[in-house]
Protein backbone atom coordinates (compact mmCIF):
# COMPACT_ATOMS: atom_id res chain seq x y z
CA UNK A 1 58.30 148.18 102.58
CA UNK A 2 61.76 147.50 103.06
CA UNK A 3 63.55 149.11 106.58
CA UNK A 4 66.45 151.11 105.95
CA UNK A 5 68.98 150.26 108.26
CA UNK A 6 70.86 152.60 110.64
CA UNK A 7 74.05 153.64 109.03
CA UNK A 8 75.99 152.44 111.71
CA UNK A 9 74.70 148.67 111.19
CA UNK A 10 75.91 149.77 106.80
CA UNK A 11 79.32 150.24 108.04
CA UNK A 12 79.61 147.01 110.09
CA UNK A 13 78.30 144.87 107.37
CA UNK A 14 80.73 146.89 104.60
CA UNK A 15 83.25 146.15 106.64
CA UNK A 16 82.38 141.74 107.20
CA UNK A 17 82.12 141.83 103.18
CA UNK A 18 84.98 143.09 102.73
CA UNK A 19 87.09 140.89 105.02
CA UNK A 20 85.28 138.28 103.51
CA UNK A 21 85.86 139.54 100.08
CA UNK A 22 90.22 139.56 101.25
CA UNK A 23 90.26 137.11 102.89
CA UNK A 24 88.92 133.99 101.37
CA UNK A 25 90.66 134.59 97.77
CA UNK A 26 94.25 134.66 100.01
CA UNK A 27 93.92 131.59 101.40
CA UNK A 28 92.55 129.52 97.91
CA UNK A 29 95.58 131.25 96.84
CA UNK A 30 97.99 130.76 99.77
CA UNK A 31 96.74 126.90 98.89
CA UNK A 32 97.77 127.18 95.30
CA UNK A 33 100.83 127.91 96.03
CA UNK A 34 101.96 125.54 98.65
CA UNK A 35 104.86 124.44 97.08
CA UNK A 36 106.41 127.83 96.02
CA UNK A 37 105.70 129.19 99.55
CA UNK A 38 107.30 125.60 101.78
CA UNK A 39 110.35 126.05 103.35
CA UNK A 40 112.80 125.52 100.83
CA UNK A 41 115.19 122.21 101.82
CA UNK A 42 119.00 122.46 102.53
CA UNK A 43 120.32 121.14 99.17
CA UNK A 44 117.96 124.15 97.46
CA UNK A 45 119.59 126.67 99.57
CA UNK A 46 122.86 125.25 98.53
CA UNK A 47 121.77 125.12 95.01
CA UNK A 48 120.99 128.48 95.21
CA UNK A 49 124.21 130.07 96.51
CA UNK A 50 125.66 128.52 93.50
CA UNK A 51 123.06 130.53 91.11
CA UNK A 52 120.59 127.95 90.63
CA UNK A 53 118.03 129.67 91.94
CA UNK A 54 114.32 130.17 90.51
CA UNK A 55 115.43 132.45 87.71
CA UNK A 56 117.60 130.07 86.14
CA UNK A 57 115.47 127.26 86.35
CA UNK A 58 113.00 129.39 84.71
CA UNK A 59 115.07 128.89 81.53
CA UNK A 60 113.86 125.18 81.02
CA UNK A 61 111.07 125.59 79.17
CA UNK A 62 107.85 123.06 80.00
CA UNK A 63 106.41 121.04 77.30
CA UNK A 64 108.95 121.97 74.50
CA UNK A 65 111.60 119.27 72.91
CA UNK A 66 115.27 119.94 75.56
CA UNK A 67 116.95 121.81 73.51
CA UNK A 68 120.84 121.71 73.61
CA UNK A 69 121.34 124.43 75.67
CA UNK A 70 118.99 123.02 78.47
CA UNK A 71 120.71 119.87 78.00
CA UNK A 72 123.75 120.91 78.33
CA UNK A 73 122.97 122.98 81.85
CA UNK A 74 121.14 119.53 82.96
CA UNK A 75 124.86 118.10 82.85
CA UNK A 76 126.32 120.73 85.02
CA UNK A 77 123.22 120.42 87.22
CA UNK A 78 124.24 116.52 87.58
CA UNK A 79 127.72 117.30 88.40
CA UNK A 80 127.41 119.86 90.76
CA UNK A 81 124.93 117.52 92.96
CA UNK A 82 127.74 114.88 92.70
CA UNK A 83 129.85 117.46 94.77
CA UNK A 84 127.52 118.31 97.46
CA UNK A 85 128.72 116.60 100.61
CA UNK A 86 125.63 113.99 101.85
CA UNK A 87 125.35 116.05 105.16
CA UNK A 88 123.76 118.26 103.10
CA UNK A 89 121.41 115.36 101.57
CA UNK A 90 121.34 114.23 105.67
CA UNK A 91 119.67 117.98 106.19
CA UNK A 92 116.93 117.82 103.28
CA UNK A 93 113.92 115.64 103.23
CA UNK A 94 112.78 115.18 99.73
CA UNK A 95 108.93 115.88 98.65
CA UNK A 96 107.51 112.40 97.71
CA UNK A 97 105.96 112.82 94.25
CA UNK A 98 103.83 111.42 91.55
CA UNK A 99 104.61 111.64 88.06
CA UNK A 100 100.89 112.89 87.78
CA UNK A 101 101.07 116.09 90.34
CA UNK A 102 104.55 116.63 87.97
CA UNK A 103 102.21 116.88 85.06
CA UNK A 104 99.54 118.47 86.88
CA UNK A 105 101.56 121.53 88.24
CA UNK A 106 105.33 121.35 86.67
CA UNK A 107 105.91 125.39 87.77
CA UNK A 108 105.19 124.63 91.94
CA UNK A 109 108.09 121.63 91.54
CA UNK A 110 110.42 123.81 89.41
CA UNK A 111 113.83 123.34 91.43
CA UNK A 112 112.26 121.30 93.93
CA UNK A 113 114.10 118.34 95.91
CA UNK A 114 111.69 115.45 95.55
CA UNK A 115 111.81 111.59 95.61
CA UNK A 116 110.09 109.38 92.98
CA UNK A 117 110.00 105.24 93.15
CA UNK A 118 108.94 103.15 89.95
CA UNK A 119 110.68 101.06 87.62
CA UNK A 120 114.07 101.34 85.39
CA UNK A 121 112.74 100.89 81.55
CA UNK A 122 116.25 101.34 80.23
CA UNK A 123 120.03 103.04 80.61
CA UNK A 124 121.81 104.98 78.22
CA UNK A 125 125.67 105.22 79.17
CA UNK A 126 126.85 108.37 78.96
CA UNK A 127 128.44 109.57 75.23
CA UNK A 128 131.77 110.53 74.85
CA UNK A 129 131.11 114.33 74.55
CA UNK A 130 128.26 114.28 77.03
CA UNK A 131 130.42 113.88 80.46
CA UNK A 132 129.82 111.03 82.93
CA UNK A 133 125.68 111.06 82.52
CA UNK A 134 123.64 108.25 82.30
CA UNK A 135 119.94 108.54 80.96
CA UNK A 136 118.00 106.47 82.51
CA UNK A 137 114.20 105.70 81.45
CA UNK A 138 111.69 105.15 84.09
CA UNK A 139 108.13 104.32 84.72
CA UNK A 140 104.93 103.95 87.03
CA UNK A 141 101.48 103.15 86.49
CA UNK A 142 101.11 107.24 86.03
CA UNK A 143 103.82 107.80 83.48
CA UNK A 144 106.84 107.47 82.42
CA UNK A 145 110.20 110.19 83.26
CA UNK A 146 113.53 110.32 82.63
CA UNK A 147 116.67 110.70 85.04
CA UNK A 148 119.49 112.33 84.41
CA UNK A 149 122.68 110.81 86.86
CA UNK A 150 126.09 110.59 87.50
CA UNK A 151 126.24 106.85 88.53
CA UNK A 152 123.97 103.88 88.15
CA UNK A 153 123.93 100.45 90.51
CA UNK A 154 126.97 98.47 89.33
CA UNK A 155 125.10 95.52 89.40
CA UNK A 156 121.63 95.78 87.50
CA UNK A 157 120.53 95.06 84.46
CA UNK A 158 117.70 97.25 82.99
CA UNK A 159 117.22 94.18 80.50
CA UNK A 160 116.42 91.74 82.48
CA UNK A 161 112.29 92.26 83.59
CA UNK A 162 113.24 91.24 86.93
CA UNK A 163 114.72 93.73 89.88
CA UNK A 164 114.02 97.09 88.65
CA UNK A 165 112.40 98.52 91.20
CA UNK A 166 114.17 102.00 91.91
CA UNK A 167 114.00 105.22 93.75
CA UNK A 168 115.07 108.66 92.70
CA UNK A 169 116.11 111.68 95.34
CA UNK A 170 116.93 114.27 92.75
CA UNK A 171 116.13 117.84 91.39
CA UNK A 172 112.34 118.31 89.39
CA UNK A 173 113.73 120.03 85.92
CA UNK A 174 110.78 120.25 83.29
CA UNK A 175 108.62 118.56 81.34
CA UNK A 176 109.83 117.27 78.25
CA UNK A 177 108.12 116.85 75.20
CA UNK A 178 109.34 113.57 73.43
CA UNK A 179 106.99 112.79 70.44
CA UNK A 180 103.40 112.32 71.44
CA UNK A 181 104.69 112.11 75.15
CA UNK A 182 105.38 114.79 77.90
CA UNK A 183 108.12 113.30 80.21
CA UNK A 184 109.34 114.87 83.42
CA UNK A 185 113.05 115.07 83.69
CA UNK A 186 114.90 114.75 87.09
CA UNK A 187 118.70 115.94 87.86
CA UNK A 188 120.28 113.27 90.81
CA UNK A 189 123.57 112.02 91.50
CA UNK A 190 122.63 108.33 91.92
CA UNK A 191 119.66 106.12 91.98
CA UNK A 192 118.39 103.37 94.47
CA UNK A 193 118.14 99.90 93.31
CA UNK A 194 116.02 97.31 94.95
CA UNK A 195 116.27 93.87 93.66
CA UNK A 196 113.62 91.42 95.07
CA UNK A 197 113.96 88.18 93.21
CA UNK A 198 117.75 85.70 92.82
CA UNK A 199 119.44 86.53 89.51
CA UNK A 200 122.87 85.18 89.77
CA UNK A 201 125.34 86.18 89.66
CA UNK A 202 124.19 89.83 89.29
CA UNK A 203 121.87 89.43 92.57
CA UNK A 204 122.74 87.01 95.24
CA UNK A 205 119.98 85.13 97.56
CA UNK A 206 120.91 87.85 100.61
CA UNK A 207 120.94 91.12 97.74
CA UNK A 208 117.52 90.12 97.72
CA UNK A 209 116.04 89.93 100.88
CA UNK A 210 117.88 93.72 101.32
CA UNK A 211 115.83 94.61 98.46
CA UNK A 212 112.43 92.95 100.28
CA UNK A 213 113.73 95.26 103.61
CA UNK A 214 113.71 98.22 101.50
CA UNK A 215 117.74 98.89 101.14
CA UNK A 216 119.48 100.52 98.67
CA UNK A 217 121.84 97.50 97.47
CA UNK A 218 123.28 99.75 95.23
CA UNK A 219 125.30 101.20 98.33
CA UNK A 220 127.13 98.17 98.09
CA UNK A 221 128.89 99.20 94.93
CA UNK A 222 131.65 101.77 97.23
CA UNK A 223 132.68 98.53 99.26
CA UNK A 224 136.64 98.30 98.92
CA UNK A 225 137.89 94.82 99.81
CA UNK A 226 140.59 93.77 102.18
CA UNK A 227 140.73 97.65 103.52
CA UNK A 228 139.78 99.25 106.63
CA UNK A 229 136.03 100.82 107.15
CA UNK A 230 136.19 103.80 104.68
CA UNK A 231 134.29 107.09 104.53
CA UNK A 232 132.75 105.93 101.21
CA UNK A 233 131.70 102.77 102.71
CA UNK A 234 130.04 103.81 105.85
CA UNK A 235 126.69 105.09 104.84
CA UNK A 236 126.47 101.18 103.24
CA UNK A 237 127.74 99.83 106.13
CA UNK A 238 125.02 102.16 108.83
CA UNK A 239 121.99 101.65 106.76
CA UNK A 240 122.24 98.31 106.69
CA UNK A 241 123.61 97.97 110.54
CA UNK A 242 119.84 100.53 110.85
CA UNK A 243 117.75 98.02 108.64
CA UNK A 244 117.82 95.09 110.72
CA UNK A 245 115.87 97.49 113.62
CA UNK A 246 112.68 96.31 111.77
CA UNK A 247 113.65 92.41 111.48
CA UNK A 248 114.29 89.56 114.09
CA UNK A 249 117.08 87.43 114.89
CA UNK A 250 114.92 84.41 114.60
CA UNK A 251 113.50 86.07 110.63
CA UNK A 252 117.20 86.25 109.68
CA UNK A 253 118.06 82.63 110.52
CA UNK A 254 114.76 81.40 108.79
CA UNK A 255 115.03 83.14 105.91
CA UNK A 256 118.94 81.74 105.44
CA UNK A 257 117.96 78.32 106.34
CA UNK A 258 115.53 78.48 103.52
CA UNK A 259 118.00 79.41 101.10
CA UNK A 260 120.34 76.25 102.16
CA UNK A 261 118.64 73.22 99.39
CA UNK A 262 119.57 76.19 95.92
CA UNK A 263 122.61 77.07 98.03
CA UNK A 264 124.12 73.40 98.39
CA UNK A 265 122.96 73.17 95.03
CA UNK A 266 124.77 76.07 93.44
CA UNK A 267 127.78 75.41 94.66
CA UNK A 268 127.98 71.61 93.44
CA UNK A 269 127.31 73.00 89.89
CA UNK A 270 130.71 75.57 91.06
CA UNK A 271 132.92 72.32 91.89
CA UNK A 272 132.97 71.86 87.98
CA UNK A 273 133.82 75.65 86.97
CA UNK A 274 136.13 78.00 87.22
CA UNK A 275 140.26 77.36 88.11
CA UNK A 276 141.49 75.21 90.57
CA UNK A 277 141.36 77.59 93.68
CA UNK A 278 137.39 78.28 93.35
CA UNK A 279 137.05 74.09 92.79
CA UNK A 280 138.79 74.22 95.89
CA UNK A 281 136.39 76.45 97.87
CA UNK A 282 133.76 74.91 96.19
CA UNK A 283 134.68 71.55 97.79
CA UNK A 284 134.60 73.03 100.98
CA UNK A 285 131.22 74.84 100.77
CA UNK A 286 129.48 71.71 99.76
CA UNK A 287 130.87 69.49 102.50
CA UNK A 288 129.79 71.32 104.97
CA UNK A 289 126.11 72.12 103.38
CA UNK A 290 125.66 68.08 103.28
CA UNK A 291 125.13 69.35 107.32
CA UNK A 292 122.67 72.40 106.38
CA UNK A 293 125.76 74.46 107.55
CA UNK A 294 127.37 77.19 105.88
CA UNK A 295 131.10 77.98 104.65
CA UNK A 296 133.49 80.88 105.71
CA UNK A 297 135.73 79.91 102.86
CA UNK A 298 134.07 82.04 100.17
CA UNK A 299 134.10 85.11 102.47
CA UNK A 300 138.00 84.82 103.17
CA UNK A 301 138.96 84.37 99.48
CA UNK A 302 136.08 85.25 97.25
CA UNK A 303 134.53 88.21 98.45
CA UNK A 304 133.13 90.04 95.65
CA UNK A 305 131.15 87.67 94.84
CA UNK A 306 129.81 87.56 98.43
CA UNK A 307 128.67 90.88 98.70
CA UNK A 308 125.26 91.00 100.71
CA UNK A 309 124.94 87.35 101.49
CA UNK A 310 122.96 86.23 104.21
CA UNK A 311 124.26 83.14 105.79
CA UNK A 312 124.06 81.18 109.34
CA UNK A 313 126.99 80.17 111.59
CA UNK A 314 126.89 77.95 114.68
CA UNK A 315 129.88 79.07 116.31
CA UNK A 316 131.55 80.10 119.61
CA UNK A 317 131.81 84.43 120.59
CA UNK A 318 135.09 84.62 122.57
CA UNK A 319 135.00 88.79 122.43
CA UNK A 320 132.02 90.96 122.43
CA UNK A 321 132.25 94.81 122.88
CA UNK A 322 130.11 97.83 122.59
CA UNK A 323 131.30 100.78 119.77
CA UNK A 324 130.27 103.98 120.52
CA UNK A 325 129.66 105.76 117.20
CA UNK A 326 127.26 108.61 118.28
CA UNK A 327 129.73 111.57 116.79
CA UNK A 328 129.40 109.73 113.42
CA UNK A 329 127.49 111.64 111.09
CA UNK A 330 126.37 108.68 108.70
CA UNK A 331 125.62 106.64 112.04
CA UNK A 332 123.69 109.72 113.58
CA UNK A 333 121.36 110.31 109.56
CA UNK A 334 120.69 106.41 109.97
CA UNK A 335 119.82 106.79 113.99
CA UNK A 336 122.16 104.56 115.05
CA UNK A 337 124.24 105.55 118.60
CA UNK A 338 126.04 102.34 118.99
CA UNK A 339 126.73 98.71 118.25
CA UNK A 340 128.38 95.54 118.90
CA UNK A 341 131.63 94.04 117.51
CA UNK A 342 131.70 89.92 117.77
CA UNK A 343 134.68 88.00 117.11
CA UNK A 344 132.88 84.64 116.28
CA UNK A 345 135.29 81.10 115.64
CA UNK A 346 133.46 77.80 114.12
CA UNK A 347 134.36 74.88 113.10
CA UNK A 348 135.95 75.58 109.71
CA UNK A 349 137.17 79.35 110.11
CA UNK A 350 140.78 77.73 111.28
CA UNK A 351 140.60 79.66 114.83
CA UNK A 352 140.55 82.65 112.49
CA UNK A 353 137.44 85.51 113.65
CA UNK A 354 134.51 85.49 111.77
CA UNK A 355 133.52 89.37 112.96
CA UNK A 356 129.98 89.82 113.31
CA UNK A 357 128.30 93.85 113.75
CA UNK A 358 124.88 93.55 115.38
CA UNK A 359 122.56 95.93 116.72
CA UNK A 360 122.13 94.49 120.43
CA UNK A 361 122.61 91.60 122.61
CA UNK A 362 120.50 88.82 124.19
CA UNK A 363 119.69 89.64 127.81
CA UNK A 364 122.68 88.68 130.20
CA UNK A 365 125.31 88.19 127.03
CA UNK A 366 128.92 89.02 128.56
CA UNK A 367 131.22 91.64 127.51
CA UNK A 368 134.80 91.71 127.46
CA UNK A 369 137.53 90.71 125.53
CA UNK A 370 137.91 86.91 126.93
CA UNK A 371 134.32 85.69 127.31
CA UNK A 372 133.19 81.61 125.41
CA UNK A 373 129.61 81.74 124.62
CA UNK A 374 128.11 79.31 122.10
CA UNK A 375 125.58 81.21 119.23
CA UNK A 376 123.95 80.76 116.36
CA UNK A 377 123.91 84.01 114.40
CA UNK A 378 122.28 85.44 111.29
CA UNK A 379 123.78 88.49 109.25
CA UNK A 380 124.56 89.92 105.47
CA UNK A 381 128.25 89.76 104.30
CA UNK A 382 129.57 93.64 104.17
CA UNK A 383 133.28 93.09 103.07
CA UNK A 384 136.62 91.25 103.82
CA UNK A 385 137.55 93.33 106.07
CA UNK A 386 141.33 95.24 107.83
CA UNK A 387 141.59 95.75 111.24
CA UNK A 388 144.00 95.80 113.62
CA UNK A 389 144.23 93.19 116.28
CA UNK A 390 143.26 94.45 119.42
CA UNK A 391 146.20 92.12 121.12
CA UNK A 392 149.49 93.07 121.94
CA UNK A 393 150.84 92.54 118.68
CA UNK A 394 149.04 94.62 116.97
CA UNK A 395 149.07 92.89 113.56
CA UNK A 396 146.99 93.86 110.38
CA UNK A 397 144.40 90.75 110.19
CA UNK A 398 142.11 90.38 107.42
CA UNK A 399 138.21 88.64 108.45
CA UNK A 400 134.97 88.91 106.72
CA UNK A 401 132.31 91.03 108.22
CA UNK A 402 128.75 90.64 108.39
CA UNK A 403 126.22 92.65 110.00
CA UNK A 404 123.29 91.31 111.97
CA UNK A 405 120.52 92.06 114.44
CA UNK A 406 121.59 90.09 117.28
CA UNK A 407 123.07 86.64 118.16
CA UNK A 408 121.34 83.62 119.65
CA UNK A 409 122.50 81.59 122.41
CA UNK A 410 122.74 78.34 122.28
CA UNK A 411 123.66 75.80 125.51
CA UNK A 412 125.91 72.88 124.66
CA UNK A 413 124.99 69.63 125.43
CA UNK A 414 126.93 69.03 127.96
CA UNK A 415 125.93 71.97 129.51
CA UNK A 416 121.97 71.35 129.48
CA UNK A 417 120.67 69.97 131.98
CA UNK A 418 117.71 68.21 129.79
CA UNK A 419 120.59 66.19 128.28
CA UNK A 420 122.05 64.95 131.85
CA UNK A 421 118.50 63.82 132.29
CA UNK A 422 118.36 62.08 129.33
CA UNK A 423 121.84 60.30 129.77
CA UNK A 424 121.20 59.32 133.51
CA UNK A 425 117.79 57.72 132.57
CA UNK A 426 119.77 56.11 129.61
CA UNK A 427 122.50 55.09 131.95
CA UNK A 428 119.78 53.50 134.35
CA UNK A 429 117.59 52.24 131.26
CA UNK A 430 121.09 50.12 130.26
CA UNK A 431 121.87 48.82 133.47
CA UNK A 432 118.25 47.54 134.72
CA UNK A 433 118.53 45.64 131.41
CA UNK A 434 121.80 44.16 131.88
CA UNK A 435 120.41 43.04 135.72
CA UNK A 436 117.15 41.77 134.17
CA UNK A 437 119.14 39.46 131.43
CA UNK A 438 121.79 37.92 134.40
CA UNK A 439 118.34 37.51 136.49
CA UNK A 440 116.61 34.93 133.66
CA UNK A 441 120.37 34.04 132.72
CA UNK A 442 120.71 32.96 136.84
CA UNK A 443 116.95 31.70 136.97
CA UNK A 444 117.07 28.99 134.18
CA UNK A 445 120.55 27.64 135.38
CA UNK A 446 118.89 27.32 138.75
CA UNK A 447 115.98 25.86 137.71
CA UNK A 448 118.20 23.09 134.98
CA UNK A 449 120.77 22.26 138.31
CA UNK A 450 117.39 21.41 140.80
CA UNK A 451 116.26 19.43 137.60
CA UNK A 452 119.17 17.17 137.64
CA UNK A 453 120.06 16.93 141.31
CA UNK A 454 116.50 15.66 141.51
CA UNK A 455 116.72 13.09 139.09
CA UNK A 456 120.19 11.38 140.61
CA UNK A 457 118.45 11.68 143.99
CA UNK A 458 115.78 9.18 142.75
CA UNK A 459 115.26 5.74 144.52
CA UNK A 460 116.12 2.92 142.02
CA UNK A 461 112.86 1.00 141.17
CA UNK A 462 111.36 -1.93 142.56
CA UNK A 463 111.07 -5.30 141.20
CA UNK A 464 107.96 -7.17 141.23
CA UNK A 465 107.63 -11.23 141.39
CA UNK A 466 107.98 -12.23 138.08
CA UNK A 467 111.28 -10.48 137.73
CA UNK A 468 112.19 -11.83 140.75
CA UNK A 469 111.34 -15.43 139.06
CA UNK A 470 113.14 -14.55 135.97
CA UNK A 471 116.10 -13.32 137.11
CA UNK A 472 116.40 -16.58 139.88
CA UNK A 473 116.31 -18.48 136.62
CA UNK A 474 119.19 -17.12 134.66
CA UNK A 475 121.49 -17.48 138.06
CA UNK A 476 120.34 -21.33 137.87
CA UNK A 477 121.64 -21.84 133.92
CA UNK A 478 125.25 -23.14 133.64
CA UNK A 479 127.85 -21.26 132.33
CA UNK A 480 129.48 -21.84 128.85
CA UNK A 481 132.62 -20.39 127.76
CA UNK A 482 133.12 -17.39 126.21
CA UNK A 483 133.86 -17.77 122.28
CA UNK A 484 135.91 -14.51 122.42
CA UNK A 485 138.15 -15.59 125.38
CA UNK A 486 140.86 -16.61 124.10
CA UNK A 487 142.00 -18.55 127.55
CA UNK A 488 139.26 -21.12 127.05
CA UNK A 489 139.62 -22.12 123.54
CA UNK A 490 143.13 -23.09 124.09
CA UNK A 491 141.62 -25.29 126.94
């Protein structure tokens, strides 16, 4: 027999089922739909003030062939992110994404601001009638998408199989059916490009050890030459100042000291190319790497060719000030509140500035604007760069600039005291030889005069009797004349 329970104890239970019942379905769905329900990013706010909001994204149709109407509104999607200002890029964080949740759940990334990272397959340059878009094929070990963009690194080459490691921030569009494939396309205004491996003269030694630390060397492509710091160039110039937080002085120097046997060797091959000014330079580079040291000469006069070279000087700091750049708004997206300018002279820059950006000092480094402190620094060649000398003339001066982490002291010889050590024992060492050599010299003269005094000092020896005998005879023998006198014969 079953009880029948109170009615009271019916409604409680009712009313647990029934929360139950409300409750659990919400939240499976509230999980569903995590992506439709985030916080949408500043760039899709943006986006949508301009009317590309969810409605007409809902016009690309998933898993159909882009038809020319969708293409054509993926072009004006391209341009318009080419026009946002990167403030607004500063203020979004992109989703990072698979190609696979693409695939998975295209409708929750519709519109979305996301970042993807595999490899460039191929580039198609943009058609006459198509505006200034490239198509650029790309793939993972999920898949394969293609991205739509206004601008592609200067300096790759999707043919090659080495360096095509990229990254995408751009806008999730649909899913593209090309043949047996379903492709995700994505809208951006540029792509990242991380070489790893030397590929001149497309990718310098120093282009890739940036792409190793995990910076965008196509940044490098807004650099103007022989020009002040300019707005395009500053992002380039921040990130990398920012990259070296993660990477030692001492790494920097070891990793361009490595380079110096394929860099000595490069630039022999150069002394037989090109016209007679890059001979010239040439010449210059490879007399000094006969010393494992490197060259200013290419960064005065051949700078594009420089760009992101890493490269050690030995040389002396004679100004060193801090630059406060906290109001900057690329220096404040890459975390960076301030810096250090170095005017650096060596041996071969012609008392000319080599001028050096670096994160921080050594520990008891002077500032000021008349300080002599002997370094050995590390850093990447940014540009030949502008400025205006800080003296009372106030000239225009042209220098390259590199950025670094920090510099290393070094103490001159005559300065350490190890060395006055070693020259006063040296000094010593010499001149208890020198006594030691007049000593013998002295000693075997002495001993050769006491040898000879001794033997004129002698007695003369004794006769005994039959000498005595002998010699009594010959005085008893008479005398004959001499042949040879001539006195005698005439006699």
């Amino acid at each position: 027999m079953i009880a029948v329970l109170p009615k009271r104890v019916h409604g409680l239970v009712g009313l647990v089922a029934w929360l139950v019942a409300s409750i659990v379905p919400a939240l499976a769905l509230a999980q569903e739909t995590t992506h439709n329900t985030a916080e949408p990013t500043r760039l899709e706010r943006s986006l949508a003030l301009d009317y590309w909001d969810e409605s007409r994204f809902a016009k690309f149709a998933h898993r159909l062939p882009l038809s020319i109407d969708e293409e054509q509104e993926l072009h004006r999607l391209v341009a318009r992110l080419g026009t946002f200002d990167r403030r607004v890029f500063y203020a979004s964080t992109p989703k990072p994404t698979t190609l696979a949740e693409l695939l998975d759940d295209p409708d929750s990334f519709r519109g979305a601001f996301i970042r993807w990272e595999g490899e460039i397959v191929s580039d198609t340059p943009p058609a006459t009638d198509a505006g200034n878009v490239h198509q650029c094929r790309a793939k993972a070990s999920d898949g394969e998408c293609v991205i739509y963009s206004s601008s592609v690194p200067a300096k790759w080459d999707p043919a090659s199989p080495a360096n095509r490691k990229i990254a995408v921030e751009g806008i999730f569009v649909k899913i593209d059916e090309q043949g047996d494939k379903l492709v995700p396309l994505i809208a951006a205004a540029n792509l990242e490009w991380f070489p790893t491996e030397w590929n001149p003269p497309q990718v310098n030694y120093g282009m890739s050890v940036l792409g190793v630390m995990g910076v965008d060397v196509s940044l490098l492509d807004n650099v103007q030459h022989r020009q002040p710091l300019t707005s395009r160039e500053t992002i380039a110039f921040y990130r990398l100042l920012a990259s070296m937080k993660e990477t030692p002085a001492s790494q920097l120097i070891n990793w361009a000291d490595r380079q110096m046997p394929r860099h000595r060797q490069t630039w022999t091959e150069k002394t037989k190319e090109g016209d007679k000014a890059h001979r010239a330079v040439a010449q210059q580079v490879v007399s000094l790497a006969r010393y494992n040291s490197y060259a200013v000469a290419p960064f005065f006069n051949l700078p594009a060719e420089q760009e992101g070279e890493l490269v050690t000087f030995d040389g002396v700091v004679r100004r060193a000030l801090r630059v406060e750049v906290a109001s900057d708004v690329d220096a404040d997206a890459c975390g960076i509140d301030h810096y250090y300018e170095l005017a650096l002279f060596t041996s071969d820059s012609a008392n000319n500035p080599v001028m050096f950006s670096v994160l921080e000092l050594p520990d008891g480094f002077p500032e000021g604007e008349d300080i002599r402190e002997s370094v050995r620094v590390a850093g990447f060649f940014f540009k030949n760069w502008r400025y205006t000398s800080r003296h009372a003339d106030g000239q225009l001066r042209l220098a390259p600039l590199f950025v670094g982490r920090s510099p290393l002291q070094v103490t001159p010889a005559s300065e350490n005291p190890i060395w006055g050590w070693v020259a006063g024992l040296g000094f010593i060492g010499i001149v208890l030889l020198l006594w030691i050599f007049v000593w013998l010299r002295t000693r075997a003269d002495n001993r050769f005069e006491a040898q000879t005094l001794s033997r004129m000092r002698e007695p003369p020896e004794l006769f005994d009797a039959e000498d005595a005998e002998l010699l009594a005879g010959l005085a008893d023998e008479p005398k004959t004349p001499s042949s040879d006198n001539p006195t005698n014969q005439s006699q």
